[in-house]
Structures are given as C-alpha cells and as structure tokens.
PDB file of N, CA and C in Angstrom:
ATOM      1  N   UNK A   1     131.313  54.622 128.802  1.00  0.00           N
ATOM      2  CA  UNK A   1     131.228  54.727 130.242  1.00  0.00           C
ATOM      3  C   UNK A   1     132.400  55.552 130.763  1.00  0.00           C
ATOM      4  N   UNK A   2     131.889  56.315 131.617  1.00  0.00           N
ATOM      5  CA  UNK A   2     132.930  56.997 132.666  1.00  0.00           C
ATOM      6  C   UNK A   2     133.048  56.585 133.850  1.00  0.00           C
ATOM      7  N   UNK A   3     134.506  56.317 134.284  1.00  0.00           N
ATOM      8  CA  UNK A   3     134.725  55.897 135.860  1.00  0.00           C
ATOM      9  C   UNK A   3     135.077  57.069 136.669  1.00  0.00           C
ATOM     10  N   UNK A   4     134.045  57.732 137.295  1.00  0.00           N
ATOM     11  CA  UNK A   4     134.344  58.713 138.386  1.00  0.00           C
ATOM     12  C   UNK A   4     134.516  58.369 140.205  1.00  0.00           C
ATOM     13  N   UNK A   5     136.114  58.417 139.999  1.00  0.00           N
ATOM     14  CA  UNK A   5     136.700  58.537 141.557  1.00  0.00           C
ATOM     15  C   UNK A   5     136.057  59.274 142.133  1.00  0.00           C
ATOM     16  N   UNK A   6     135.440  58.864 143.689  1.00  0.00           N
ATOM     17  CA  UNK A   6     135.087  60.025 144.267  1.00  0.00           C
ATOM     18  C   UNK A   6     136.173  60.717 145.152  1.00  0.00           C
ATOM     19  N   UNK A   7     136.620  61.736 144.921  1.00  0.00           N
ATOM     20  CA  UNK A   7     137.675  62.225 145.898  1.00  0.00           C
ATOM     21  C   UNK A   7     137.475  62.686 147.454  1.00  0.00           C
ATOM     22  N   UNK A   8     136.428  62.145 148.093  1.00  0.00           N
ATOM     23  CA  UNK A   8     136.424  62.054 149.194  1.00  0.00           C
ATOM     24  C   UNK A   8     136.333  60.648 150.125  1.00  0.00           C
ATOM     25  N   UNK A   9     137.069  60.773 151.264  1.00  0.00           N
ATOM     26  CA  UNK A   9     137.148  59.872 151.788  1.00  0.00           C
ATOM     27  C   UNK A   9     135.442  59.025 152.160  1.00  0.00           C
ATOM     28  N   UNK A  10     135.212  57.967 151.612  1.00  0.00           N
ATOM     29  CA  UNK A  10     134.270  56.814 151.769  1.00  0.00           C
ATOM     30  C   UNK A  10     133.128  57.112 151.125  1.00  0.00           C
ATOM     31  N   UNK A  11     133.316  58.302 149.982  1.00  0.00           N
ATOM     32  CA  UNK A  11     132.558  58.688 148.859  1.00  0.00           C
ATOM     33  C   UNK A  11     132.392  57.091 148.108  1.00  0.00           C
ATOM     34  N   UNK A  12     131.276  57.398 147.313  1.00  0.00           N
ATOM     35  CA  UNK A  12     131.262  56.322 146.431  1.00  0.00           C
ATOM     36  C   UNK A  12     131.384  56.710 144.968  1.00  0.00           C
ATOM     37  N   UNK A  13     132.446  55.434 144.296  1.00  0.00           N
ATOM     38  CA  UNK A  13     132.906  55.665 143.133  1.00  0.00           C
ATOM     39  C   UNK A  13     131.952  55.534 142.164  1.00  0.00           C
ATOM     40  N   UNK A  14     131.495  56.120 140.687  1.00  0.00           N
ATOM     41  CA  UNK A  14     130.322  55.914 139.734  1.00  0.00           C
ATOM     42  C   UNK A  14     130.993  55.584 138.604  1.00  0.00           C
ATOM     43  N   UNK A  15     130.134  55.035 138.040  1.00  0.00           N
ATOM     44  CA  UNK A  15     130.066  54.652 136.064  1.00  0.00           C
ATOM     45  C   UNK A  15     128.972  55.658 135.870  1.00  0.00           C
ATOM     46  N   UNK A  16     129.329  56.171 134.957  1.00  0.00           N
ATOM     47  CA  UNK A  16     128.651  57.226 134.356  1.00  0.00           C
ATOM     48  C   UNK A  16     128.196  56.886 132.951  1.00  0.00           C
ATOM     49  N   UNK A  17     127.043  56.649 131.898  1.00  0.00           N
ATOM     50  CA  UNK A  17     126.873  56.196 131.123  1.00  0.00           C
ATOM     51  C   UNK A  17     126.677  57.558 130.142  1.00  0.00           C
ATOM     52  N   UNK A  18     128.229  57.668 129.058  1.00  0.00           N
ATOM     53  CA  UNK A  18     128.435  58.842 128.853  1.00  0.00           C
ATOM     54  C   UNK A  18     128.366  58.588 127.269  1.00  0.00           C
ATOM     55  N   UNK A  19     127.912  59.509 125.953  1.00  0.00           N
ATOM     56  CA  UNK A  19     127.982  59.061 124.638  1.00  0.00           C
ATOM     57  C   UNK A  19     129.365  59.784 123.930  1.00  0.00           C
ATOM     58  N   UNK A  20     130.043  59.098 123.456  1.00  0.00           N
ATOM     59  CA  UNK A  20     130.769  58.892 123.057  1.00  0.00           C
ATOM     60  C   UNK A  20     130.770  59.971 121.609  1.00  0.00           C
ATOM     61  N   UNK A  21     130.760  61.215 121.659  1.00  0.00           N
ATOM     62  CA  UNK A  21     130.191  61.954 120.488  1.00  0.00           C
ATOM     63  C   UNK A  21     131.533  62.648 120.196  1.00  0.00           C
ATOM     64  N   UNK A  22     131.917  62.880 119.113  1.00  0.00           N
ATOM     65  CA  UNK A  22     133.220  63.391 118.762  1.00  0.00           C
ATOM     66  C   UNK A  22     132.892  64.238 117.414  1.00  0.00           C
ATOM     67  N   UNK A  23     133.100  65.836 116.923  1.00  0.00           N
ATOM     68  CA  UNK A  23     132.911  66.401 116.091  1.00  0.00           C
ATOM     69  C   UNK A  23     134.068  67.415 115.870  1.00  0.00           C
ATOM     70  N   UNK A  24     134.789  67.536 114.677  1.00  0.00           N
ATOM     71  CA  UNK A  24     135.523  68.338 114.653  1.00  0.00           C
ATOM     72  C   UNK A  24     135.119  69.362 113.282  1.00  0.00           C
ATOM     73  N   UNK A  25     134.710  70.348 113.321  1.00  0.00           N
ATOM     74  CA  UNK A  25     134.604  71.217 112.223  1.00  0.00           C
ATOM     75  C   UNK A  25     134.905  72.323 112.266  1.00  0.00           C
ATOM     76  N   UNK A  26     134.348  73.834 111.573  1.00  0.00           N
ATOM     77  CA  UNK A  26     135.790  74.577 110.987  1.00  0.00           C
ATOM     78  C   UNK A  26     135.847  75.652 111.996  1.00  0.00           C
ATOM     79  N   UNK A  27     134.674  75.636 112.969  1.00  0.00           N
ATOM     80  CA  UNK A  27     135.423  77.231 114.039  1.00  0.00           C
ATOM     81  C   UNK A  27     134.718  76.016 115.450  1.00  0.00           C
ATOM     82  N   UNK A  28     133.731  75.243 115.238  1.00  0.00           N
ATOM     83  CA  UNK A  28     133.962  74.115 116.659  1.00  0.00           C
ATOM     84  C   UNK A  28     134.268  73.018 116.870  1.00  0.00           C
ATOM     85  N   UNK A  29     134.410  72.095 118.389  1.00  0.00           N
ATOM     86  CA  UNK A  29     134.917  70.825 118.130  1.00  0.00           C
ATOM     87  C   UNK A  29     134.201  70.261 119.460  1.00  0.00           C
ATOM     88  N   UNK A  30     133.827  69.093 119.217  1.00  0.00           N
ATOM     89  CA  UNK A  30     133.184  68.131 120.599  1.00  0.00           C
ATOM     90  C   UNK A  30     134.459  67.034 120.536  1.00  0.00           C
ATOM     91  N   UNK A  31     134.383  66.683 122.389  1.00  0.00           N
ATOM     92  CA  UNK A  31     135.037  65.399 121.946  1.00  0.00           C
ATOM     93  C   UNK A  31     134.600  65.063 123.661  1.00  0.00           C
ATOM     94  N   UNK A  32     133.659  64.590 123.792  1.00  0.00           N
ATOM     95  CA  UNK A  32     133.396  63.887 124.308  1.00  0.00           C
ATOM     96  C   UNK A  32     132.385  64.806 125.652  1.00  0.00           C
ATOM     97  N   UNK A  33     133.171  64.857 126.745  1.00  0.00           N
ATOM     98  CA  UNK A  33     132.512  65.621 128.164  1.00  0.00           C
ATOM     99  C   UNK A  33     133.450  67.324 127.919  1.00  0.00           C
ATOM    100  N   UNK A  34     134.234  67.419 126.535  1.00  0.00           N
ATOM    101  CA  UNK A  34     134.599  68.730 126.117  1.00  0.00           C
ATOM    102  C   UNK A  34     134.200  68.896 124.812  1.00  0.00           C
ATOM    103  N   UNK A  35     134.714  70.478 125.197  1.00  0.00           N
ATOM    104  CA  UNK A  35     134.207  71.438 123.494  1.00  0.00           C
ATOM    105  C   UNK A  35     135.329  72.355 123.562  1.00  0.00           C
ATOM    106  N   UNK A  36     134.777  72.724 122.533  1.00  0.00           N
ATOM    107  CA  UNK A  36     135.871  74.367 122.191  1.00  0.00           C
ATOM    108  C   UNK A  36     135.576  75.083 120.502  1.00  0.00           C
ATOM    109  N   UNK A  37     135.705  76.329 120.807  1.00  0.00           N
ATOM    110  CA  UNK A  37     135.623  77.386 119.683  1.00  0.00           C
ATOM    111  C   UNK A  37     137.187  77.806 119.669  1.00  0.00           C
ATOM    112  N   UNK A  38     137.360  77.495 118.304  1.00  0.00           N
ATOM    113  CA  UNK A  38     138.449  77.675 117.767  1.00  0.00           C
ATOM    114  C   UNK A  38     138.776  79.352 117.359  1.00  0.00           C
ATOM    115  N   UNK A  39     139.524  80.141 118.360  1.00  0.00           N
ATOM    116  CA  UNK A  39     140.402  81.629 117.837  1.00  0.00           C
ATOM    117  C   UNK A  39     141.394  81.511 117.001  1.00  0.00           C
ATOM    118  N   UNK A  40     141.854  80.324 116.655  1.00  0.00           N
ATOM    119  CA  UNK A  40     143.166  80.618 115.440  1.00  0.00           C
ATOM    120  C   UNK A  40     143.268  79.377 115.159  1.00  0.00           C
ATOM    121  N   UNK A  41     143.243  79.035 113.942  1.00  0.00           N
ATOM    122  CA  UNK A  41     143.610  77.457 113.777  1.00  0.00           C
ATOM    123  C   UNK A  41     144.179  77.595 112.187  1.00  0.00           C
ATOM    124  N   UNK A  42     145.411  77.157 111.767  1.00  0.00           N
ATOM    125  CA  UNK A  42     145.999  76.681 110.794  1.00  0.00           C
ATOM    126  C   UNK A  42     146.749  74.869 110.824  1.00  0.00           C
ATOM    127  N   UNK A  43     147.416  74.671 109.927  1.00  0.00           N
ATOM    128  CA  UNK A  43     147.927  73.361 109.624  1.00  0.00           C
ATOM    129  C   UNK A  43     148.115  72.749 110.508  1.00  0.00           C
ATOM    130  N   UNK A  44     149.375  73.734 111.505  1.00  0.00           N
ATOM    131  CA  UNK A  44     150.427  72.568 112.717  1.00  0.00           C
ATOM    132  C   UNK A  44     149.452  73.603 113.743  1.00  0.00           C
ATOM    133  N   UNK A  45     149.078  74.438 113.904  1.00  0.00           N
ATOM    134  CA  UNK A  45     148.560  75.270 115.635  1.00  0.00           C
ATOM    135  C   UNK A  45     147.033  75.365 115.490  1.00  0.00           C
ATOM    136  N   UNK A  46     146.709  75.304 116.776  1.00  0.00           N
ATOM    137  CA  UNK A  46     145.217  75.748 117.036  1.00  0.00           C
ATOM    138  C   UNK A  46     144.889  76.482 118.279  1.00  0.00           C
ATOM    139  N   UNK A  47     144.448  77.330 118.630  1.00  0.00           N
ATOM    140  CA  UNK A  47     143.837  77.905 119.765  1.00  0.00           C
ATOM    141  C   UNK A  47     142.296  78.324 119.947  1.00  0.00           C
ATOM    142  N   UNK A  48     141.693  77.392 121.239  1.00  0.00           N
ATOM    143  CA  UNK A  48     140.873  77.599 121.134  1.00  0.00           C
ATOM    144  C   UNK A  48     140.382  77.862 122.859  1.00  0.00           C
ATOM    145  N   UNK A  49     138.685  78.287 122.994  1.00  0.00           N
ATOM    146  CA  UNK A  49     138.155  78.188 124.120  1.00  0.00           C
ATOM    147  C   UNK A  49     137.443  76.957 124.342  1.00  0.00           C
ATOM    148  N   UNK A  50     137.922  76.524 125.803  1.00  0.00           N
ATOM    149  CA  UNK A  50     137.341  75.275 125.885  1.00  0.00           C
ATOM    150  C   UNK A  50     136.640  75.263 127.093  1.00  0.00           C
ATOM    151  N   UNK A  51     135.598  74.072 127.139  1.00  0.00           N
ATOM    152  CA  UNK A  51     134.716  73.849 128.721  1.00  0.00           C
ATOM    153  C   UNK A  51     134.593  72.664 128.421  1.00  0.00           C
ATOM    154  N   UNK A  52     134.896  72.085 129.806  1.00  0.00           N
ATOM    155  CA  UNK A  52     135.427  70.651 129.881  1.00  0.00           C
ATOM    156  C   UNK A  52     133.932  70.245 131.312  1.00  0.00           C
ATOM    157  N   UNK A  53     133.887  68.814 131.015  1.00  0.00           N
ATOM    158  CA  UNK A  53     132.658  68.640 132.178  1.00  0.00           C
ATOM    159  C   UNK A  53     133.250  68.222 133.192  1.00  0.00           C
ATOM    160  N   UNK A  54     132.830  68.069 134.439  1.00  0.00           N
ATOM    161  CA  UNK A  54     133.345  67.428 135.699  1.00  0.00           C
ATOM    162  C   UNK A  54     132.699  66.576 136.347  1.00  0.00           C
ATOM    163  N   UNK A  55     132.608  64.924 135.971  1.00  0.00           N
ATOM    164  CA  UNK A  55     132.151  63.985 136.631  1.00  0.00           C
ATOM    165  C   UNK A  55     131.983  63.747 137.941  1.00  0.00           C
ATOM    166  N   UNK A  56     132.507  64.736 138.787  1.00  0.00           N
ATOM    167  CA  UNK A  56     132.489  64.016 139.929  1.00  0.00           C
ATOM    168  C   UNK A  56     132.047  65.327 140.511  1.00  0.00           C
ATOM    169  N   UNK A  57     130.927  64.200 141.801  1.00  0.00           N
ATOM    170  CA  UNK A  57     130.157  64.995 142.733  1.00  0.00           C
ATOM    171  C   UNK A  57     130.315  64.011 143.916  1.00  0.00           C
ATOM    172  N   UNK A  58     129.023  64.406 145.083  1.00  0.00           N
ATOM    173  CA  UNK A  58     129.408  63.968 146.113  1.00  0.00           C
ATOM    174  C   UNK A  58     128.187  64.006 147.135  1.00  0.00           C
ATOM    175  N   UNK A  59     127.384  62.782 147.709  1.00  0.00           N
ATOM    176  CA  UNK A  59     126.201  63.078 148.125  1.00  0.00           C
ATOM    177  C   UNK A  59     126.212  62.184 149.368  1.00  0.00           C
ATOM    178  N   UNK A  60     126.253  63.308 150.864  1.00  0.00           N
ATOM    179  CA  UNK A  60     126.852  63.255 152.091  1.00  0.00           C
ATOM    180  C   UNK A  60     125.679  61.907 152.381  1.00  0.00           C
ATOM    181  N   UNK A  61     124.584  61.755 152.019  1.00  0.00           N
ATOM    182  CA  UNK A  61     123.540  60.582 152.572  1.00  0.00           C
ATOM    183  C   UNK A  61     124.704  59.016 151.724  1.00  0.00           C
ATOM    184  N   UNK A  62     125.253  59.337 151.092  1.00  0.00           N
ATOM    185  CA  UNK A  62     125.984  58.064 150.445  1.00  0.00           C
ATOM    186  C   UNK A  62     127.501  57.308 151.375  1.00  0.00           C
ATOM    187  N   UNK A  63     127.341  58.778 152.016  1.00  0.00           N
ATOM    188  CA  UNK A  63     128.614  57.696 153.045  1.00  0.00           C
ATOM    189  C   UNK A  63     128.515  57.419 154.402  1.00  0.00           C
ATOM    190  N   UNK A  64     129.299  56.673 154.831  1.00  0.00           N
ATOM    191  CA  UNK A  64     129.013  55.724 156.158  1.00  0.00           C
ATOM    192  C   UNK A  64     129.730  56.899 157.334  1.00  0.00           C
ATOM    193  N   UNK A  65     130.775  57.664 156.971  1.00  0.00           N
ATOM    194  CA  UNK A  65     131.508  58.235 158.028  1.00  0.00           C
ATOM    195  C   UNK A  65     130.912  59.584 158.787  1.00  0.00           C
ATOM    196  N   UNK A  66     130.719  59.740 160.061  1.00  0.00           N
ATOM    197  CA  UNK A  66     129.979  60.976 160.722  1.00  0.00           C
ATOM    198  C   UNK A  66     130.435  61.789 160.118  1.00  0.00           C
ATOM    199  N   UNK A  67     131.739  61.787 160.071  1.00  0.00           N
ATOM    200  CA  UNK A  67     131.942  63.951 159.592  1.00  0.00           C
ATOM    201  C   UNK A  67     131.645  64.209 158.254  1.00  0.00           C
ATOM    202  N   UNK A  68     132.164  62.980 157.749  1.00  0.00           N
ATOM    203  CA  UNK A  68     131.782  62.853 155.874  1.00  0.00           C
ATOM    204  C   UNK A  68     130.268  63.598 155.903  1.00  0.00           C
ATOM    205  N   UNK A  69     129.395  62.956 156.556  1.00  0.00           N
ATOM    206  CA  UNK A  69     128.061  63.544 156.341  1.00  0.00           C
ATOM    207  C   UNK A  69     127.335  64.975 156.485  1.00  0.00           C
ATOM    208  N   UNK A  70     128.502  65.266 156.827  1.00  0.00           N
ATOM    209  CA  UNK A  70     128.324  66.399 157.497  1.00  0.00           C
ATOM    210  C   UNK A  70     128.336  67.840 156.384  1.00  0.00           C
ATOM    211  N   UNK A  71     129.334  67.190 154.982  1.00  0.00           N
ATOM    212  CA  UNK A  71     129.528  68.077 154.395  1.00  0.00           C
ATOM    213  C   UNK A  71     128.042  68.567 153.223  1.00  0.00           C
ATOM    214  N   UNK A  72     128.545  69.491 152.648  1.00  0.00           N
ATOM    215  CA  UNK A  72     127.431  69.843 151.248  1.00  0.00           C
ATOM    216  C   UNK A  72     127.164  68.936 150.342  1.00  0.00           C
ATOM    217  N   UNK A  73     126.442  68.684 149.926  1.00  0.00           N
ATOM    218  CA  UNK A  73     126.277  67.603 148.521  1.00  0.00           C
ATOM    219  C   UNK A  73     127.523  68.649 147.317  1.00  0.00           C
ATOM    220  N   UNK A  74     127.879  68.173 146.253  1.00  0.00           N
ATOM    221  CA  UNK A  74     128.537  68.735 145.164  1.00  0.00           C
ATOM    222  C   UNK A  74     127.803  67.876 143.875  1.00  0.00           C
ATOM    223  N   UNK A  75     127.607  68.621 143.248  1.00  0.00           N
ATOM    224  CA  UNK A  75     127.330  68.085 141.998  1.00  0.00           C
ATOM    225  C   UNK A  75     128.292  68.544 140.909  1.00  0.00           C
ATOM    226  N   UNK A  76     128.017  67.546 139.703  1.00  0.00           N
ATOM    227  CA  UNK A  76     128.894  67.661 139.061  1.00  0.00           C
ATOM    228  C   UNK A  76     129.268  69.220 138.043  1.00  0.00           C
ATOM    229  N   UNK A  77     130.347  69.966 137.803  1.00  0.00           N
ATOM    230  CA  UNK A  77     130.529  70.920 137.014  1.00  0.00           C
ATOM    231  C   UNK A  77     131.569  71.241 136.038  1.00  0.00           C
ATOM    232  N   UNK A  78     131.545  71.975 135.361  1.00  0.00           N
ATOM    233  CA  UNK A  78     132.053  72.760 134.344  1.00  0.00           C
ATOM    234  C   UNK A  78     133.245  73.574 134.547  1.00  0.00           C
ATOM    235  N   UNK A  79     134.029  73.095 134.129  1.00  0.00           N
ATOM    236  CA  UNK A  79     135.385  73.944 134.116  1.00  0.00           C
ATOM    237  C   UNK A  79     135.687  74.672 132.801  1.00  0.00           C
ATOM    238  N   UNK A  80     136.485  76.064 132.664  1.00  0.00           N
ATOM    239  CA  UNK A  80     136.626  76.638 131.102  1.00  0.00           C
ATOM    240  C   UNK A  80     137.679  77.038 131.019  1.00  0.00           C
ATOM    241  N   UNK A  81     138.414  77.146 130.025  1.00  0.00           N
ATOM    242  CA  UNK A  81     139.779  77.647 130.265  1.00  0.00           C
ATOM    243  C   UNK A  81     140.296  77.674 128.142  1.00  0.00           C
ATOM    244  N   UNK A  82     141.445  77.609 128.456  1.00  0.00           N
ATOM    245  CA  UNK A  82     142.151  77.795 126.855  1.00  0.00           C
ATOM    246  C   UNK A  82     142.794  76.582 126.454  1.00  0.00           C
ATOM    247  N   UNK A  83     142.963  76.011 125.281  1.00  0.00           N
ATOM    248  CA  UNK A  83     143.758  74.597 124.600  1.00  0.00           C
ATOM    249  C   UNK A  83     144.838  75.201 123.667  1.00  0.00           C
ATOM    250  N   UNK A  84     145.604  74.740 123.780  1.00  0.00           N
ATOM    251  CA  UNK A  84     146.786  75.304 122.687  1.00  0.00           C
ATOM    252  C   UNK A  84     147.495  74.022 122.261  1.00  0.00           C
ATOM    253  N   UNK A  85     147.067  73.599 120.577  1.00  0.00           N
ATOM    254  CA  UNK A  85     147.486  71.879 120.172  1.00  0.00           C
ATOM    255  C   UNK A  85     148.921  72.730 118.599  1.00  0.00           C
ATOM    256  N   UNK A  86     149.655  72.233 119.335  1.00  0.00           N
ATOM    257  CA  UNK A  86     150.732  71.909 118.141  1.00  0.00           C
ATOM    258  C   UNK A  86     150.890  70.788 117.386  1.00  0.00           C
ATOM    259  N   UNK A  87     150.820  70.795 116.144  1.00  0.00           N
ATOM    260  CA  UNK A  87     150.804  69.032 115.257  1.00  0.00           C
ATOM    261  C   UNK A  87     152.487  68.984 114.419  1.00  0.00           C
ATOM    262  N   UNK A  88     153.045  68.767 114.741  1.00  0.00           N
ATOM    263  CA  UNK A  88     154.140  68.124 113.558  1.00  0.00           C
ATOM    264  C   UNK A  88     154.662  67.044 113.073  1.00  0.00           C
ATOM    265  N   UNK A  89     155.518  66.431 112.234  1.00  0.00           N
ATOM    266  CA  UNK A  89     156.253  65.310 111.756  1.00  0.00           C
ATOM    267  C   UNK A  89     156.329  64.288 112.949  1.00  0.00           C
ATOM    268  N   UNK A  90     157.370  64.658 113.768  1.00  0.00           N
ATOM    269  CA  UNK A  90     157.122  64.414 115.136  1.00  0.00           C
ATOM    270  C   UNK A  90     156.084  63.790 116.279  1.00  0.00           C
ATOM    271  N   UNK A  91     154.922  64.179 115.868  1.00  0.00           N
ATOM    272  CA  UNK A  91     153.952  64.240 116.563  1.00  0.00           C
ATOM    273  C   UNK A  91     153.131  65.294 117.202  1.00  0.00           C
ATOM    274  N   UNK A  92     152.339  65.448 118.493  1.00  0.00           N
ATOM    275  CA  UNK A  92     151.447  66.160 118.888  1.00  0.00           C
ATOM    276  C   UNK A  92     152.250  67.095 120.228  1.00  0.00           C
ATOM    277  N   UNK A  93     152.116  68.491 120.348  1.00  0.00           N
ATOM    278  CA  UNK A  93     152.184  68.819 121.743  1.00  0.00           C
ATOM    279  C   UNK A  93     150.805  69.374 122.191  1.00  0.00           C
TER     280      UNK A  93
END
C-alpha cells in the first residue's frame, strides 16, 4: 500500500493498492513505482535513467471548499530524471 498526501488544501488523502515488485538485472532495474536503465554500472558506481511514478492527484468534486473546486482535476504522473548510487565499506551514497 501507498499513502498519498493530497497536497491541496481539503484534498483527500488515498491508499493506493500498489505491488510490491522489485527487479534488479544487468542494464535494468524495477523497484517499485520506479525504474531505470543503467549507462554505467561497475562494483561501487552506477548511473542510470530513471522514471519515477507520482501518486498523487486531485479531483475538485472531492472537496468541500468553493475555490478548491474550482481548480483542474490532476491525475497522477511520471517524473524522469538521472540516479547516481555510490556503494562502499562505509555504506551507500
């Protein structure tokens, strides 16, 4: 389950019934509401492209406040960007 805050005022908050899927292999990786294709990966570094999901939306018939209603519905989306994981003795950056 996912707990999505709604970030608007008198939005309503959701559980999201999300599977729990985790895959790591040799150029992709799932882990959960993300992914990524791996551009460089050895021992301690990895770089990869990633798209991450975005739980939270927003549906103006769900709240009580006049102006609230007033706005667009949002549904939920997709963000993409880059991961850069360092591993050592130490631990993770």
């Amino acid at each position: 389950m996912i707990y999505a805050e709604s970030p608007y005022r008198g939005g309503q908050d959701r559980y999201l019934p999300v599977p729990v899927i985790n895959y790591e292999g040799e150029n992709f990786w799932f882990r959960s509401l993300q992914g990524g294709y791996y551009l460089w990966k050895d021992s301690q570094n990895q770089l990869s492209l990633t798209v991450l999901g975005s739980p939270q939306e927003y549906k103006p018939s769900d709240n009580d406040l006049g102006d609230m209603k007033g706005l667009d519905k949002r549904r939920m989306t997709l963000m993409a960007g880059a991961t850069y994981r360092h591993t050592a003795d130490w631990g993770t950056r």
